[in-house]
Protein backbone atom coordinates (compact mmCIF):
# COMPACT_ATOMS: atom_id res chain seq x y z
CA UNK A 1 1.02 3.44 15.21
CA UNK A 2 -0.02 0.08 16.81
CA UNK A 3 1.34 -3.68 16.57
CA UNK A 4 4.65 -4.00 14.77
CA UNK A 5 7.50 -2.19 16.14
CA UNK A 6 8.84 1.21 14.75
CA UNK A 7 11.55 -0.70 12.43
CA UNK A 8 8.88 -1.79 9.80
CA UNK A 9 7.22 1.46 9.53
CA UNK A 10 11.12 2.84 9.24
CA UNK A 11 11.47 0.37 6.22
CA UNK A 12 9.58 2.62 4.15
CA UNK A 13 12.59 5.12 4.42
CA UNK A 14 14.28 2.82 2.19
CA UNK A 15 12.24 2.75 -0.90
CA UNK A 16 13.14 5.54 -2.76
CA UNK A 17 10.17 5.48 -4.38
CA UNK A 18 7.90 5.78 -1.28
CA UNK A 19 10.03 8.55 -0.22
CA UNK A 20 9.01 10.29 -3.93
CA UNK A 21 5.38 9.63 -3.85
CA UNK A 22 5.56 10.71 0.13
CA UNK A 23 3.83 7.81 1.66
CA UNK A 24 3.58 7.54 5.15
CA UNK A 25 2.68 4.66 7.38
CA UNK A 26 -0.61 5.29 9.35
CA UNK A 27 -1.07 1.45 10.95
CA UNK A 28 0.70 -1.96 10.70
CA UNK A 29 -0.64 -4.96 13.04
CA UNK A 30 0.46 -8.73 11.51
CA UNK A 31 -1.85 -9.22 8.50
CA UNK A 32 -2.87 -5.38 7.99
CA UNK A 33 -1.22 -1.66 7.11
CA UNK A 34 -2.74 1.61 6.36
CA UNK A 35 -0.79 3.71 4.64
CA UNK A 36 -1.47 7.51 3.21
CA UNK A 37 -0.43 9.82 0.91
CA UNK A 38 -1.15 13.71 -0.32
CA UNK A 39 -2.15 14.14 -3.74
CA UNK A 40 0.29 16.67 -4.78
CA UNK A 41 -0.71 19.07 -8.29
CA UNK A 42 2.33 16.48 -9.88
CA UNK A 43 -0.02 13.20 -9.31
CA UNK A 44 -2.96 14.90 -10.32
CA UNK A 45 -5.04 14.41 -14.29
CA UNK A 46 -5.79 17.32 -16.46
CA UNK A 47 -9.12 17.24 -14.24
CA UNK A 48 -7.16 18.28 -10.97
CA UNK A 49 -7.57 14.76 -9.58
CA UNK A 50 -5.46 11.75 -8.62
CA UNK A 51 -4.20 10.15 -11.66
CA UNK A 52 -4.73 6.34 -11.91
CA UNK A 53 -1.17 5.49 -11.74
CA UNK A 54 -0.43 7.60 -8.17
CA UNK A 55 -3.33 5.27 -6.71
CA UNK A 56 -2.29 2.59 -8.01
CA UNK A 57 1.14 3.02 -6.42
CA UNK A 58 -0.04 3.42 -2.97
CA UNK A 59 -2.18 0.46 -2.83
CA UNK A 60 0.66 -1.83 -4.92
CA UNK A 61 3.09 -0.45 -1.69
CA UNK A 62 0.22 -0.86 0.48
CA UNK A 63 -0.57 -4.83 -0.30
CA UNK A 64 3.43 -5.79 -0.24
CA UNK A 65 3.60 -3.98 3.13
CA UNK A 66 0.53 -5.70 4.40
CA UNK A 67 2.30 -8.90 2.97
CA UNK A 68 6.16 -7.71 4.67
CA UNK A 69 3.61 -7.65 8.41
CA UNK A 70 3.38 -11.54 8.60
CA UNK A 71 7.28 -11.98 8.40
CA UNK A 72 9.94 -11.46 10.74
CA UNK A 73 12.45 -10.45 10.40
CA UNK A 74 10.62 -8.88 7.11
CA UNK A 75 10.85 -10.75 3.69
CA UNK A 76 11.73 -8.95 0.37
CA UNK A 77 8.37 -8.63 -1.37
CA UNK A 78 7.37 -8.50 -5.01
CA UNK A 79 4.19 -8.40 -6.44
CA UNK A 80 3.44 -11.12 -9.43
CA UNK A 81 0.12 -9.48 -9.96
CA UNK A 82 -2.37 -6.69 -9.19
CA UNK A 83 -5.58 -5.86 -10.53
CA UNK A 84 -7.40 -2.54 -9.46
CA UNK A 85 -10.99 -1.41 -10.03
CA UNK A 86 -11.03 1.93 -10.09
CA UNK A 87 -14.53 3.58 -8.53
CA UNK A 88 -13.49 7.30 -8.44
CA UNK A 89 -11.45 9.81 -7.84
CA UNK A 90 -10.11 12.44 -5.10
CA UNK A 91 -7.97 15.61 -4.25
CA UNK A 92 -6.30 15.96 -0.76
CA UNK A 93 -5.77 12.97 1.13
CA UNK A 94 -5.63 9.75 -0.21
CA UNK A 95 -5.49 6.56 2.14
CA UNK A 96 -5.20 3.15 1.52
CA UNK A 97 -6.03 -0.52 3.81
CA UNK A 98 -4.61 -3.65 3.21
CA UNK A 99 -5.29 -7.42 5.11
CA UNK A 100 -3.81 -10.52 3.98
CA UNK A 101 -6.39 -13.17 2.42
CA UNK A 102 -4.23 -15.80 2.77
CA UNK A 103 -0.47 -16.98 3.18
CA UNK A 104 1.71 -19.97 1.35
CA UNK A 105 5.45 -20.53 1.88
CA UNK A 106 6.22 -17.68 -0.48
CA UNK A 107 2.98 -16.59 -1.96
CA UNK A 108 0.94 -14.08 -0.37
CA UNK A 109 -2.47 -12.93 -1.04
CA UNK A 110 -3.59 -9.42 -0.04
CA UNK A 111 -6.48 -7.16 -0.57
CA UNK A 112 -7.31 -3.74 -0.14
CA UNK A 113 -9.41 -0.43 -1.29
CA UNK A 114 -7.82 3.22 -1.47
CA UNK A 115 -10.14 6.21 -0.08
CA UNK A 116 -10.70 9.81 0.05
CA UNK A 117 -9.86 11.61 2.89
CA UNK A 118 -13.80 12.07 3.94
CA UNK A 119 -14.11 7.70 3.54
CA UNK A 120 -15.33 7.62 0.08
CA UNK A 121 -14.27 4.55 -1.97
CA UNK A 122 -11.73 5.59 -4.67
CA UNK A 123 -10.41 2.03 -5.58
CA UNK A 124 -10.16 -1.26 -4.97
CA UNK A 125 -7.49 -4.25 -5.25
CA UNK A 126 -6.47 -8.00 -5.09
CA UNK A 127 -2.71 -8.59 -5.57
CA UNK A 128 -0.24 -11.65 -4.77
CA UNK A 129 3.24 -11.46 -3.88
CA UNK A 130 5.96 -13.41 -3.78
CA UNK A 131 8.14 -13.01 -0.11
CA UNK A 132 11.83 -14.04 -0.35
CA UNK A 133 13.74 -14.30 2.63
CA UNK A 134 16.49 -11.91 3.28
CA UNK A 135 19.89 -12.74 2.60
């Protein structure tokens, strides 16, 4: 893992739901994150591929951890909006990318794409989040 020390990536060890889903942290550098996750038979369609809603959730945690890189010590993040294109689908490995478009006082615009594990383009997203300082 390169750029931001070892604590951010351990952050993700808080989110229960991260822990569920089994996302991992691949790369975080200020402004960026990769993050991956397996498609397991329980986030799969009738089809035996990812269901809409399991990619969805990896590039929604994706984008606020991109947004979370730019801050330290790290800023609570919520997302006010995310719209995803959906291009297709996979099995196995599925990995998001995030980058920050641009940064306000406590709005944060990120976008990124989700892909198979071979670098085909599964989906793609714009989202903005809101950062609140920690308390």
């Amino acid at each position: 893992m390169t750029g931001l020390p070892q604590e951010m990536a351990a952050f993700m060890q808080k989110i229960p739901f991260s822990q569920h889903l089994g996302i991992k942290v691949d790369a975080l550098q200020k402004g960026m994150a990769r993050l991956s996750m397996a498609i397991r038979p329980e986030f799969m369609t009738s089809w035996g591929t990812a269901h809409g809603g399991s990619i969805l959730a990896l590039l929604d945690i994706t984008l606020s951890m991109t947004a979370r890189t730019l801050y330290d010590p790290p800023r609570s993040i919520m997302t006010i909006d995310l719209s995803t294109q959906f291009i297709g689908t996979t099995t196995g490995i599925l990995r998001a990318e995030g980058r920050v478009l641009k940064a306000g006082q406590t709005t944060v615009f990120c976008e990124g794409e989700a892909r198979s594990d071979a670098g085909e383009l599964v989906a793609k997203a714009i989202g903005t989040f809101r950062t609140r300082s920690p308390k």
